[in-house]
PDB file of N, CA and C in Angstrom:
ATOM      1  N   UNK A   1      19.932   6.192  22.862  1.00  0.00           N
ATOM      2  CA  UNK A   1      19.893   5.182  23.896  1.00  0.00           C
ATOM      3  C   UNK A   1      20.857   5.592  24.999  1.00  0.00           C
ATOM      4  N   UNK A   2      20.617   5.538  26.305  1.00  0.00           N
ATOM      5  CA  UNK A   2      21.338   5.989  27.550  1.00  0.00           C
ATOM      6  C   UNK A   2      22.021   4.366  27.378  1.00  0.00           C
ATOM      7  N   UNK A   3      23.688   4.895  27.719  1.00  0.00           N
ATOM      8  CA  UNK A   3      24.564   4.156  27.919  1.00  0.00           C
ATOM      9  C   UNK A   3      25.097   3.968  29.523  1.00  0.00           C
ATOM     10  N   UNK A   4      25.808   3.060  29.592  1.00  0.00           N
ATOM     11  CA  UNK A   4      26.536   3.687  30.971  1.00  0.00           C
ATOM     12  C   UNK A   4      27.486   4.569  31.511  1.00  0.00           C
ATOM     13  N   UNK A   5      27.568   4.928  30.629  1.00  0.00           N
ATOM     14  CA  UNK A   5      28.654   6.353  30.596  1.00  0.00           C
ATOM     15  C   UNK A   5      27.918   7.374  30.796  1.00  0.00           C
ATOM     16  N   UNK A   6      26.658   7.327  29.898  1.00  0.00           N
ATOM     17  CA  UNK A   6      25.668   8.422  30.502  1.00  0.00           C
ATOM     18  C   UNK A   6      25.226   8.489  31.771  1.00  0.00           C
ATOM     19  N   UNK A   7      24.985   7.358  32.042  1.00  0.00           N
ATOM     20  CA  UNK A   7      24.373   7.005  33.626  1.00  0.00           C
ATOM     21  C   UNK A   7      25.511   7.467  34.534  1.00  0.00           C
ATOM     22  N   UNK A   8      26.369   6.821  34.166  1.00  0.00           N
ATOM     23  CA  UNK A   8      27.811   7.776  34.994  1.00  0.00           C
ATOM     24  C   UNK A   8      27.430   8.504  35.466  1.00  0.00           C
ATOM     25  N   UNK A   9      27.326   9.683  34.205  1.00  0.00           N
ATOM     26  CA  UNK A   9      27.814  11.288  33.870  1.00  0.00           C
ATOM     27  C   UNK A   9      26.673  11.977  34.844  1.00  0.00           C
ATOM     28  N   UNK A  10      25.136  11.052  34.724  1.00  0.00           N
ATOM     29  CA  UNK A  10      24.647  11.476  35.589  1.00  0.00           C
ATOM     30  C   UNK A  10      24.435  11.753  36.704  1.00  0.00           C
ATOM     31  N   UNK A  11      25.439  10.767  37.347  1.00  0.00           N
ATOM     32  CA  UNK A  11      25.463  10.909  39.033  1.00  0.00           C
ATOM     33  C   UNK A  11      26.478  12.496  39.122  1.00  0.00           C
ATOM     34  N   UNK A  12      27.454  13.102  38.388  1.00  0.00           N
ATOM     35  CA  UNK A  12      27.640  14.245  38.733  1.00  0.00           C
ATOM     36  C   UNK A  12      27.041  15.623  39.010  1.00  0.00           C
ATOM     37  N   UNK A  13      27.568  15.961  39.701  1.00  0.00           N
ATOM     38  CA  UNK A  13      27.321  17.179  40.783  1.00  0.00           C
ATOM     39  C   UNK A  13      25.782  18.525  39.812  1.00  0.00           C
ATOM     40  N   UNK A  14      25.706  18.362  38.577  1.00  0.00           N
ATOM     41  CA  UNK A  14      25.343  18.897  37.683  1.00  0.00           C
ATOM     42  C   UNK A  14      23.753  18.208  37.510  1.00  0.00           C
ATOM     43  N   UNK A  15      24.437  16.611  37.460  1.00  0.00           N
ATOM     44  CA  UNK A  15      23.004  16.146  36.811  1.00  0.00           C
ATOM     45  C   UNK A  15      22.625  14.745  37.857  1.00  0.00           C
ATOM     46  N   UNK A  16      21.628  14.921  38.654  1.00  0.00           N
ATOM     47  CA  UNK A  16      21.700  13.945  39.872  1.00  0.00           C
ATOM     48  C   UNK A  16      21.269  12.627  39.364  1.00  0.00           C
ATOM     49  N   UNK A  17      22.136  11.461  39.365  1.00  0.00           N
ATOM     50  CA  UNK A  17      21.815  10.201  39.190  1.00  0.00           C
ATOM     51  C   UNK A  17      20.395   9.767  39.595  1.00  0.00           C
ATOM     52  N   UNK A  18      20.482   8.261  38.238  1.00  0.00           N
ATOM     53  CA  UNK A  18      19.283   7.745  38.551  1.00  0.00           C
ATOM     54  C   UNK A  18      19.298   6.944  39.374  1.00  0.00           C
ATOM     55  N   UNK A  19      18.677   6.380  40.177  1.00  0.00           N
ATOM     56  CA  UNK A  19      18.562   4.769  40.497  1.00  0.00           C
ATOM     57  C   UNK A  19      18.621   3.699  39.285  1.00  0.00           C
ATOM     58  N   UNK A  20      19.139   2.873  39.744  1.00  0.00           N
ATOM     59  CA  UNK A  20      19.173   1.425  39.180  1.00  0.00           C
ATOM     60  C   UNK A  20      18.203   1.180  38.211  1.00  0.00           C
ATOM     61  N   UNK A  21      16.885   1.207  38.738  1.00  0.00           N
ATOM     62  CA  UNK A  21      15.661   0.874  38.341  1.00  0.00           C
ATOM     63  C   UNK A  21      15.327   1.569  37.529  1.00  0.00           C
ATOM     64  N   UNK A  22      15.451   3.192  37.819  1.00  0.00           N
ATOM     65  CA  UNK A  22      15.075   3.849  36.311  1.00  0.00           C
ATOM     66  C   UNK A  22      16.365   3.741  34.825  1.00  0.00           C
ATOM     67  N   UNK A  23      17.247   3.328  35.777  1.00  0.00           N
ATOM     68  CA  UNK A  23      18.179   3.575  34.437  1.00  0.00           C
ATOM     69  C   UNK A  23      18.048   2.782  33.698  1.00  0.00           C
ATOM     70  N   UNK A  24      17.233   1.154  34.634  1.00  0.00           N
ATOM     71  CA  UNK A  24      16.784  -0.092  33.585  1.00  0.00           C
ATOM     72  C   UNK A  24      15.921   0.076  32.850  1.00  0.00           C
ATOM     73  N   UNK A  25      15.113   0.476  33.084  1.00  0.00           N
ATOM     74  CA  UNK A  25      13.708   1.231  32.442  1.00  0.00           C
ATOM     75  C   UNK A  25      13.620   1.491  31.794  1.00  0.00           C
ATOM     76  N   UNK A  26      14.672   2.981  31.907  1.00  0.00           N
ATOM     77  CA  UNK A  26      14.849   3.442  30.797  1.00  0.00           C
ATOM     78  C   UNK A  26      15.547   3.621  29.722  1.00  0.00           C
ATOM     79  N   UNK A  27      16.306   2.172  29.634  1.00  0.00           N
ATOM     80  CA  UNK A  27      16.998   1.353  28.823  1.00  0.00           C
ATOM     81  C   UNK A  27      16.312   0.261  28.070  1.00  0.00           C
ATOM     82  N   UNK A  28      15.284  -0.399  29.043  1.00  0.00           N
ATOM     83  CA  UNK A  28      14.474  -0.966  28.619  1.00  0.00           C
ATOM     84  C   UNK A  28      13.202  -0.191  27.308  1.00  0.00           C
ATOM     85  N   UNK A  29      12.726   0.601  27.803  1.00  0.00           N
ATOM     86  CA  UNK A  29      11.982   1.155  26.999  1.00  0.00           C
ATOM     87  C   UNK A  29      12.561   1.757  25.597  1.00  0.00           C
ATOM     88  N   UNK A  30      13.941   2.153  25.807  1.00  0.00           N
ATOM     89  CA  UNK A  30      14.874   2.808  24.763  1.00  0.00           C
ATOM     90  C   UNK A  30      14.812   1.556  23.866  1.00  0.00           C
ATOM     91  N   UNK A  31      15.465   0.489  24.634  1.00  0.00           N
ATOM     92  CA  UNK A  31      15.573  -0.600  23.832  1.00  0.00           C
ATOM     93  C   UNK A  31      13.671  -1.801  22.988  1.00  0.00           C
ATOM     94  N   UNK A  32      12.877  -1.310  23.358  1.00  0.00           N
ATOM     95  CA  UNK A  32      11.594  -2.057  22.868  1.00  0.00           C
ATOM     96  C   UNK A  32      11.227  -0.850  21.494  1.00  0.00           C
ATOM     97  N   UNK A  33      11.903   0.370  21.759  1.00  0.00           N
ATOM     98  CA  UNK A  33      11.489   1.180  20.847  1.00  0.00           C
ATOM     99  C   UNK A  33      12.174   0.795  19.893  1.00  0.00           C
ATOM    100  N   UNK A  34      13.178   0.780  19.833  1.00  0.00           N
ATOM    101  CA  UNK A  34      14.472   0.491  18.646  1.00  0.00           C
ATOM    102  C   UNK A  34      13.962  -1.097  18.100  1.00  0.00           C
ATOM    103  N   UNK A  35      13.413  -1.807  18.803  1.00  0.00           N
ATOM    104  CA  UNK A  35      13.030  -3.182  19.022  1.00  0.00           C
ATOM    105  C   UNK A  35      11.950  -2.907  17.026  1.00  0.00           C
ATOM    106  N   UNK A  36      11.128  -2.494  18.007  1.00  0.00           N
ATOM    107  CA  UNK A  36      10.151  -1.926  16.956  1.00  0.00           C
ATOM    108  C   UNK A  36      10.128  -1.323  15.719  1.00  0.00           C
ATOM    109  N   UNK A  37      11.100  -0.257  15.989  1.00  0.00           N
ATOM    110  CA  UNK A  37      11.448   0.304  14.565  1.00  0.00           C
ATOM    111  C   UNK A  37      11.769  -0.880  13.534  1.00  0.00           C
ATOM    112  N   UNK A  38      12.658  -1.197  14.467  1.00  0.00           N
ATOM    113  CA  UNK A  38      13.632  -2.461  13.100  1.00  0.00           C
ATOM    114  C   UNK A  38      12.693  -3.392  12.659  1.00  0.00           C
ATOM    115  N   UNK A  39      11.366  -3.715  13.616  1.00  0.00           N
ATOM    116  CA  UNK A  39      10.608  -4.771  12.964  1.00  0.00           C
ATOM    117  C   UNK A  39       9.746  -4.098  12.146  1.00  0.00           C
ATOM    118  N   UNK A  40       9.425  -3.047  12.064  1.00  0.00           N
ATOM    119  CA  UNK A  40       8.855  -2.098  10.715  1.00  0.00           C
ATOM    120  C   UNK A  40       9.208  -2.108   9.708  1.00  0.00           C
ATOM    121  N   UNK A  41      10.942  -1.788   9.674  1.00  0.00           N
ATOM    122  CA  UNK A  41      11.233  -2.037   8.554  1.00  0.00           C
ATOM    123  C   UNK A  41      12.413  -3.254   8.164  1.00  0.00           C
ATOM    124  N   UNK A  42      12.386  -3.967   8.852  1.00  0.00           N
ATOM    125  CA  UNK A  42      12.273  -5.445   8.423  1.00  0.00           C
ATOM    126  C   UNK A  42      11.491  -5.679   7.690  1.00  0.00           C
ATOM    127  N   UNK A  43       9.810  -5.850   8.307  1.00  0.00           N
ATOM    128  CA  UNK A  43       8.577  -6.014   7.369  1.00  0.00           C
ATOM    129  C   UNK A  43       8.416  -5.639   6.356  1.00  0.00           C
ATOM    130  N   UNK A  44       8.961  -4.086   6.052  1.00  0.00           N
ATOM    131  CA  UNK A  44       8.765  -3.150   4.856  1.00  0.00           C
ATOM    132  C   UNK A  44       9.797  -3.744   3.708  1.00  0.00           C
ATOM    133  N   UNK A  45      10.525  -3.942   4.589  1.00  0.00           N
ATOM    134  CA  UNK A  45      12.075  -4.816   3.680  1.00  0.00           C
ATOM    135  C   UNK A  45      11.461  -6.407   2.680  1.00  0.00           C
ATOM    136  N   UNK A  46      10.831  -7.148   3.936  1.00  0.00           N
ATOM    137  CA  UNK A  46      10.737  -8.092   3.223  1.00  0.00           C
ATOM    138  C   UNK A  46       9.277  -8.484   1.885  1.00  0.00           C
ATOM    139  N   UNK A  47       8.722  -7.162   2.275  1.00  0.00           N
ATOM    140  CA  UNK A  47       7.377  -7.276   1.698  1.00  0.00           C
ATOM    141  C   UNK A  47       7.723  -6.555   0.433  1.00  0.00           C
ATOM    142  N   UNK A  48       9.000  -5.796   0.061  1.00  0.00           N
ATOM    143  CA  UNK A  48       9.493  -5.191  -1.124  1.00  0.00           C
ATOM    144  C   UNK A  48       9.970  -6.556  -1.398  1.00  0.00           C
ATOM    145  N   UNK A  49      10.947  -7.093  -0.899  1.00  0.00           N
ATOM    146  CA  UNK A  49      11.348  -8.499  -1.170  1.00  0.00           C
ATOM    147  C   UNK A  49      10.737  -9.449  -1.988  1.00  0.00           C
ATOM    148  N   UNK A  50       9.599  -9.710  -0.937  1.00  0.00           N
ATOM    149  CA  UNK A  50       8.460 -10.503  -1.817  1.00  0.00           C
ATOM    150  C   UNK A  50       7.881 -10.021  -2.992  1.00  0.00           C
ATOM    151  N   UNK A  51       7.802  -9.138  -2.994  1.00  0.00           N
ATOM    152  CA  UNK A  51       6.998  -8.567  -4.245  1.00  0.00           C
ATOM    153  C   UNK A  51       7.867  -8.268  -5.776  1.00  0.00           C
ATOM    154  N   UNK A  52       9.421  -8.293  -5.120  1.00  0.00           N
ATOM    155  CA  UNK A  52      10.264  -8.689  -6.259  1.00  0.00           C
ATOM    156  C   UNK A  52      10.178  -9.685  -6.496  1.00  0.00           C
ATOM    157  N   UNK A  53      10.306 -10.918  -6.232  1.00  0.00           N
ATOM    158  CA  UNK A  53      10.222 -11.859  -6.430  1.00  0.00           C
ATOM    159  C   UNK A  53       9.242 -12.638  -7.129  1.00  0.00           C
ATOM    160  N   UNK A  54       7.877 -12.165  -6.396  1.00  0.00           N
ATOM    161  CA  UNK A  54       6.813 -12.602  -7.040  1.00  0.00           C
ATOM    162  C   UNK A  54       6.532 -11.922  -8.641  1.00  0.00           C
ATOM    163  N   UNK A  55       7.155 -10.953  -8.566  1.00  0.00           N
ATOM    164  CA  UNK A  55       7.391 -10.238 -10.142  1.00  0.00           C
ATOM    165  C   UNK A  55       8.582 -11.215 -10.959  1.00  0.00           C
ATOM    166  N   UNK A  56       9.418 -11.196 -10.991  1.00  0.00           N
ATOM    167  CA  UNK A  56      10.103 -12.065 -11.426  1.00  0.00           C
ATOM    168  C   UNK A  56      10.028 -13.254 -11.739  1.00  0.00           C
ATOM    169  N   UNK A  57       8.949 -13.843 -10.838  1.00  0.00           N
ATOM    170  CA  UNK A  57       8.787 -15.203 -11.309  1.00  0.00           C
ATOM    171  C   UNK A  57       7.725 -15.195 -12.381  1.00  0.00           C
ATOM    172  N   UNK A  58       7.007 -13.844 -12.560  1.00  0.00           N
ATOM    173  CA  UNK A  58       5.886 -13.955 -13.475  1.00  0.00           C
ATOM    174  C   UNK A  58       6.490 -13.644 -14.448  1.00  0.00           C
ATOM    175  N   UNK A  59       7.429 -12.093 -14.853  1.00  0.00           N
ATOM    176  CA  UNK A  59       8.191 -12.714 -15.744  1.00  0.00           C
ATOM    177  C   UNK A  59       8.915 -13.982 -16.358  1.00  0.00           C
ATOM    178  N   UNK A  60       9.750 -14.103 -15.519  1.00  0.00           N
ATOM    179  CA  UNK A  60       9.835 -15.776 -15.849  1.00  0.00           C
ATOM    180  C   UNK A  60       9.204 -16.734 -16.651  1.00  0.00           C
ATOM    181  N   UNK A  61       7.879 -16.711 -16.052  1.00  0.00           N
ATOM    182  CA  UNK A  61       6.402 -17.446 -16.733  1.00  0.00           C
ATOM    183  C   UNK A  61       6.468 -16.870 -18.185  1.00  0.00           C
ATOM    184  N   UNK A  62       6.373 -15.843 -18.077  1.00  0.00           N
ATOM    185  CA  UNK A  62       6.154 -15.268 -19.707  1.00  0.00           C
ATOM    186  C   UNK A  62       6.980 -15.113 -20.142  1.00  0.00           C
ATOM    187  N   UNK A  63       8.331 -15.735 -20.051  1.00  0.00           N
ATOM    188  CA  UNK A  63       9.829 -15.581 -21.200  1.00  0.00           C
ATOM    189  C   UNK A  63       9.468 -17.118 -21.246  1.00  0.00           C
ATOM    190  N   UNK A  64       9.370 -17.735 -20.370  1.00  0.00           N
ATOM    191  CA  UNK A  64       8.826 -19.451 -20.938  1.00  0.00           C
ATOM    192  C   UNK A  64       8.010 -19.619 -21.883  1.00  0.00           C
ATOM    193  N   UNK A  65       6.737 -19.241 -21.688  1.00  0.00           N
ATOM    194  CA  UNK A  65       5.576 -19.470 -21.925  1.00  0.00           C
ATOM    195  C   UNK A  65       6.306 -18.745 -23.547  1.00  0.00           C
ATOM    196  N   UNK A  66       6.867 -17.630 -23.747  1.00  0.00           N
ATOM    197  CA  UNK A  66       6.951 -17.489 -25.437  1.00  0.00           C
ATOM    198  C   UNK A  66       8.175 -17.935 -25.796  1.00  0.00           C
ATOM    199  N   UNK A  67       9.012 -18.916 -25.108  1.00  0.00           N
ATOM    200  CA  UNK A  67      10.423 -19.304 -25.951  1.00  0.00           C
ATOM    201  C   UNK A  67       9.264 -20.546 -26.381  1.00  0.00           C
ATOM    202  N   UNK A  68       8.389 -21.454 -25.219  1.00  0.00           N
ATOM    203  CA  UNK A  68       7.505 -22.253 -26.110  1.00  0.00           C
ATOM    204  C   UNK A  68       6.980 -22.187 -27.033  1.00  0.00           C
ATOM    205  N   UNK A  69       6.045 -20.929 -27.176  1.00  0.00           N
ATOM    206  CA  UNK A  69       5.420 -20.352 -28.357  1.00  0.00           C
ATOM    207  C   UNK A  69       6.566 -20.828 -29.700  1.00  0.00           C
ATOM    208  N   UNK A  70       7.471 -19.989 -29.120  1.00  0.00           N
ATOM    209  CA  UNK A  70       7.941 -19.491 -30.898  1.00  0.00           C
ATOM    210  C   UNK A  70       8.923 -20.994 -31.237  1.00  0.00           C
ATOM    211  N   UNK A  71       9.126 -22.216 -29.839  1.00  0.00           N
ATOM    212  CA  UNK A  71       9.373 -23.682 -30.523  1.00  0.00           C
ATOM    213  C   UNK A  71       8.510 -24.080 -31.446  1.00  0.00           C
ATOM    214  N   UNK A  72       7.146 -24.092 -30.901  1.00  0.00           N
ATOM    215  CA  UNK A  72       6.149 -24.996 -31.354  1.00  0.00           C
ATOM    216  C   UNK A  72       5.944 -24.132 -32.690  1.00  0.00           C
ATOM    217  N   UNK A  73       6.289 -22.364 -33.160  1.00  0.00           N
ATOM    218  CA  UNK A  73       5.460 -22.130 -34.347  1.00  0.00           C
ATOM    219  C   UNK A  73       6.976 -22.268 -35.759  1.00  0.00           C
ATOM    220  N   UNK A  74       8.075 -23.109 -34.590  1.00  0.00           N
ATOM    221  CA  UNK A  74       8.939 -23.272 -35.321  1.00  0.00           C
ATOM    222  C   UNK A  74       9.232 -24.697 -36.322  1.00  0.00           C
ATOM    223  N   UNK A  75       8.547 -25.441 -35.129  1.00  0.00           N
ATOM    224  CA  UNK A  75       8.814 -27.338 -35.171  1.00  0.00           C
ATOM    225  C   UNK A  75       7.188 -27.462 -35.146  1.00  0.00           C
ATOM    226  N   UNK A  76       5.810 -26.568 -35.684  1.00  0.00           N
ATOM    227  CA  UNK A  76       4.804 -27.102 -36.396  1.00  0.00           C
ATOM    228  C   UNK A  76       4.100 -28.608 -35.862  1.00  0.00           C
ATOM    229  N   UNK A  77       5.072 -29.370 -36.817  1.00  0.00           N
ATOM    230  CA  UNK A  77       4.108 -30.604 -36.365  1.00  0.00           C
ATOM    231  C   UNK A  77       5.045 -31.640 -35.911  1.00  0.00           C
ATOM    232  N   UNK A  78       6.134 -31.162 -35.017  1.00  0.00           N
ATOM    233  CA  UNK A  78       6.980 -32.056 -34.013  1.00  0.00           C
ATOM    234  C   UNK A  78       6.636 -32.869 -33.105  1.00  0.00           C
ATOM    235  N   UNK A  79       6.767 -34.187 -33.196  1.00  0.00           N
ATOM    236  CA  UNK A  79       6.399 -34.937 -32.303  1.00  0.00           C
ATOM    237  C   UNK A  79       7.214 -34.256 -30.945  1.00  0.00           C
ATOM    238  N   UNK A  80       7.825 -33.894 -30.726  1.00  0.00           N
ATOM    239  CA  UNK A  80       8.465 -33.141 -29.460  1.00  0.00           C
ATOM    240  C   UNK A  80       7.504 -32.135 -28.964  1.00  0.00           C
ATOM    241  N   UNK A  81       6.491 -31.681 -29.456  1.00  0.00           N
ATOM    242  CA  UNK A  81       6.429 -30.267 -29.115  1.00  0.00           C
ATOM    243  C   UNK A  81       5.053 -31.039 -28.217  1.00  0.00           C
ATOM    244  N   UNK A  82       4.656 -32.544 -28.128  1.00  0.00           N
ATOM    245  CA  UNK A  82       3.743 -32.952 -26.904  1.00  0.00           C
ATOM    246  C   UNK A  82       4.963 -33.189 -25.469  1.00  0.00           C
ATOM    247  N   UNK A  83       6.085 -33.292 -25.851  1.00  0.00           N
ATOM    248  CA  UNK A  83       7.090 -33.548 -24.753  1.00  0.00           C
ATOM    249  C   UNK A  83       6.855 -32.032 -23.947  1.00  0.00           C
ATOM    250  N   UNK A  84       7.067 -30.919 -24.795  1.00  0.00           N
ATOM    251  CA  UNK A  84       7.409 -29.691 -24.709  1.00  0.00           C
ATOM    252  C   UNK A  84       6.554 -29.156 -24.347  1.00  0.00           C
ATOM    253  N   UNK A  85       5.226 -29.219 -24.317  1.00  0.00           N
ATOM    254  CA  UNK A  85       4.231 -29.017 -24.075  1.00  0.00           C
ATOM    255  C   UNK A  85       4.249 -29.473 -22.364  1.00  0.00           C
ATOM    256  N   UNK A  86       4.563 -30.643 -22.371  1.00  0.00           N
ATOM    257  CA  UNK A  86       4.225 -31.430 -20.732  1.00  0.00           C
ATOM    258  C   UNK A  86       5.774 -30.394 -20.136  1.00  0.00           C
ATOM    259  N   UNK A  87       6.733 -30.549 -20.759  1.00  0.00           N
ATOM    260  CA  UNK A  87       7.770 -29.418 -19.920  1.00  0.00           C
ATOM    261  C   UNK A  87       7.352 -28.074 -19.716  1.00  0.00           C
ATOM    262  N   UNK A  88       6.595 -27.196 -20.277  1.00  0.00           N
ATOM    263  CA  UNK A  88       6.489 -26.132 -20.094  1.00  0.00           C
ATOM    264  C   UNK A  88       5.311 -26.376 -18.813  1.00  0.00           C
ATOM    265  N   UNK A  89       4.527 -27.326 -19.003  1.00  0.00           N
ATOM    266  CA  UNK A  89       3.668 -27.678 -18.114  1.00  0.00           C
ATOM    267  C   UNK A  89       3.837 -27.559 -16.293  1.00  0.00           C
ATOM    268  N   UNK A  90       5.224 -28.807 -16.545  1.00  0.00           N
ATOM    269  CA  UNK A  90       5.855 -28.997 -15.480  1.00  0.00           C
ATOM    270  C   UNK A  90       7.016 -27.734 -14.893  1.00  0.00           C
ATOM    271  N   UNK A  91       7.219 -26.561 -15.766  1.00  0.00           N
ATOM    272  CA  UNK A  91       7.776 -25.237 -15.709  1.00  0.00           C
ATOM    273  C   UNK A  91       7.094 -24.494 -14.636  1.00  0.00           C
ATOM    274  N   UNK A  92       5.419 -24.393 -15.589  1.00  0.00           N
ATOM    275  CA  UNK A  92       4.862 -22.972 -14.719  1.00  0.00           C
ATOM    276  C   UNK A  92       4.357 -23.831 -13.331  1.00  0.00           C
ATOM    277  N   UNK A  93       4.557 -25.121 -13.399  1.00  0.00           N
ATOM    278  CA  UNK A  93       3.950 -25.738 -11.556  1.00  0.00           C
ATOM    279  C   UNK A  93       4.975 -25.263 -11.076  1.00  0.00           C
ATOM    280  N   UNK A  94       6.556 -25.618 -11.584  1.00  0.00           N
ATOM    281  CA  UNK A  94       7.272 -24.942 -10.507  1.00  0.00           C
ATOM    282  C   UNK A  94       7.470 -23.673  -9.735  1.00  0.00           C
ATOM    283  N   UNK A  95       7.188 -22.840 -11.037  1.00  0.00           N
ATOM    284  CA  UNK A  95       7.544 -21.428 -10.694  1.00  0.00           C
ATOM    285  C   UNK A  95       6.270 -21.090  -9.620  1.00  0.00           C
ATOM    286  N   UNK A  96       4.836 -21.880  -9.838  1.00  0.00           N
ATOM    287  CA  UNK A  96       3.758 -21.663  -8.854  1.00  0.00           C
ATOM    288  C   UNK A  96       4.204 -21.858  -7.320  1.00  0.00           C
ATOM    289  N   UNK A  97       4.591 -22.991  -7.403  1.00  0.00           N
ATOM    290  CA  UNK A  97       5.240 -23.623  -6.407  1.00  0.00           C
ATOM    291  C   UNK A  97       6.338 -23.041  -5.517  1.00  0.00           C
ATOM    292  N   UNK A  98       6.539 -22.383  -6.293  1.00  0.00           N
ATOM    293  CA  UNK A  98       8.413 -21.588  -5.934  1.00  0.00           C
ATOM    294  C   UNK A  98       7.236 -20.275  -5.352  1.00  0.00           C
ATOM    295  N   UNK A  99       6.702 -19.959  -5.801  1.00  0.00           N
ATOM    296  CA  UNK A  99       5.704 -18.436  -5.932  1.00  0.00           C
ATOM    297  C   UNK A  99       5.065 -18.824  -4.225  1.00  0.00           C
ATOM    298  N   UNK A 100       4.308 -20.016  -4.153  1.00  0.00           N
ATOM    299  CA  UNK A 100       3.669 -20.143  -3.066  1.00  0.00           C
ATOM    300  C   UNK A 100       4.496 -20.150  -1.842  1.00  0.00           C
ATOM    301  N   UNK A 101       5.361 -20.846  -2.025  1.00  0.00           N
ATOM    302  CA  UNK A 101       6.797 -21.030  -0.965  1.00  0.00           C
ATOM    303  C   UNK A 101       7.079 -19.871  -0.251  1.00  0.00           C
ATOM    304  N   UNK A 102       7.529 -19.362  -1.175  1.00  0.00           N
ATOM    305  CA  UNK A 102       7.561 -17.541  -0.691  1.00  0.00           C
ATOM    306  C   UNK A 102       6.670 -17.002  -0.016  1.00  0.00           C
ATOM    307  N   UNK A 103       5.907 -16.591  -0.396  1.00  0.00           N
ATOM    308  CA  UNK A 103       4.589 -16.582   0.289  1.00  0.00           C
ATOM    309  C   UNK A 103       4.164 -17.410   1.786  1.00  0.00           C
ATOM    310  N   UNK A 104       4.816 -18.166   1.449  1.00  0.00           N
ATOM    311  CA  UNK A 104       4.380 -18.752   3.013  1.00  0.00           C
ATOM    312  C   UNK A 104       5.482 -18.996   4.014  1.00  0.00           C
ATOM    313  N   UNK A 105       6.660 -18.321   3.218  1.00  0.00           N
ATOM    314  CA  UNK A 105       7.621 -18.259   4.522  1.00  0.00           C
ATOM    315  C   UNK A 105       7.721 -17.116   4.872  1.00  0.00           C
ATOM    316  N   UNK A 106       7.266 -16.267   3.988  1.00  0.00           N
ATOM    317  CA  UNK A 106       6.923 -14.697   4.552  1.00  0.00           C
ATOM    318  C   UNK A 106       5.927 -13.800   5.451  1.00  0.00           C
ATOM    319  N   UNK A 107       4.932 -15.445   5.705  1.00  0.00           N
ATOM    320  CA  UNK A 107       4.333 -14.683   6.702  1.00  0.00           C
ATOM    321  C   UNK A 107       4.675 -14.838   7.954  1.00  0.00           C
ATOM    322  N   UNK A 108       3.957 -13.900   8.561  1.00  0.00           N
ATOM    323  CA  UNK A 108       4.733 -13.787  10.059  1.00  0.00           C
ATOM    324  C   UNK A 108       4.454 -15.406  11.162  1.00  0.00           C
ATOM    325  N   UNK A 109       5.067 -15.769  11.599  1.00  0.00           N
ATOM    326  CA  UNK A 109       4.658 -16.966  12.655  1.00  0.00           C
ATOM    327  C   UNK A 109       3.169 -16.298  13.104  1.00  0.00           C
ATOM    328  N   UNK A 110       3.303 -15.236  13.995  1.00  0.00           N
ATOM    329  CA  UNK A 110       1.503 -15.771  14.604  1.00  0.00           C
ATOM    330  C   UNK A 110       0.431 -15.559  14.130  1.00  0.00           C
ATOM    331  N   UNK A 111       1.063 -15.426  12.449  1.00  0.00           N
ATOM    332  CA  UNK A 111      -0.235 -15.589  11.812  1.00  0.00           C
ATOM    333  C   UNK A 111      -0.541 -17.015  10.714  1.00  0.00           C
ATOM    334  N   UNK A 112       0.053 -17.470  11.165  1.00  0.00           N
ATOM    335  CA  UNK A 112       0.194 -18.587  10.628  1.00  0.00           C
ATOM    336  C   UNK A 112      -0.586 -19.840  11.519  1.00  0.00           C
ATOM    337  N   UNK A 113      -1.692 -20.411  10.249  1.00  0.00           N
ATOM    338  CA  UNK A 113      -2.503 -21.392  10.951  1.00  0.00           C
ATOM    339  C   UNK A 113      -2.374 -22.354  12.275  1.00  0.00           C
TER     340      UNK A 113
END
């Protein structure tokens, strides 16, 4: 990126200054490029992001889903295990829920309905 020190350096006897206008320019353009990069990998950043996440929560699901298992093949014929049943229930909505969330704060604004 041209600084103003560069722009300086350029008005000497060696290297003939720009005008104003190009030095904006071409500061401007320096700067939409850099602009860009970072939103590349921003994107790239957050879409690894998401995709941890969305892994994790499926794990999640399935360390639930078998600590239930091995309650219910523990406590048989527990009147708890209809409680336990509606908790694990009310478990994987969350983690759906938590799953969708993500998902929808990750997409970009102008693509969003």
């Amino acid at each position: 990126m041209i600084s103003l020190g560069d722009y300086m350096y350029q008005g000497s006897s060696n290297n003939p200054a720009l005008d104003p206008a190009q030095f904006i320019d071409k500061v401007l353009t320096q700067t939409v490029a850099q602009s860009t990069a970072n939103q590349v990998q921003c994107r790239a950043a957050q879409e690894r992001s998401l995709q941890d996440i969305l892994s994790l929560l499926d794990i999640l699901g399935i360390k639930i889903a078998h600590h239930a298992i091995i309650h219910m093949a523990r406590y048989p014929s527990s009147k708890e295990n209809m409680a336990s049943d509606a908790a694990l229930a009310w478990m994987q909505t969350s983690l759906e829920d938590i799953a969708a969330t993500v998902q929808g704060i990750s997409i970009p604004p102008q693509e969003k309905p």
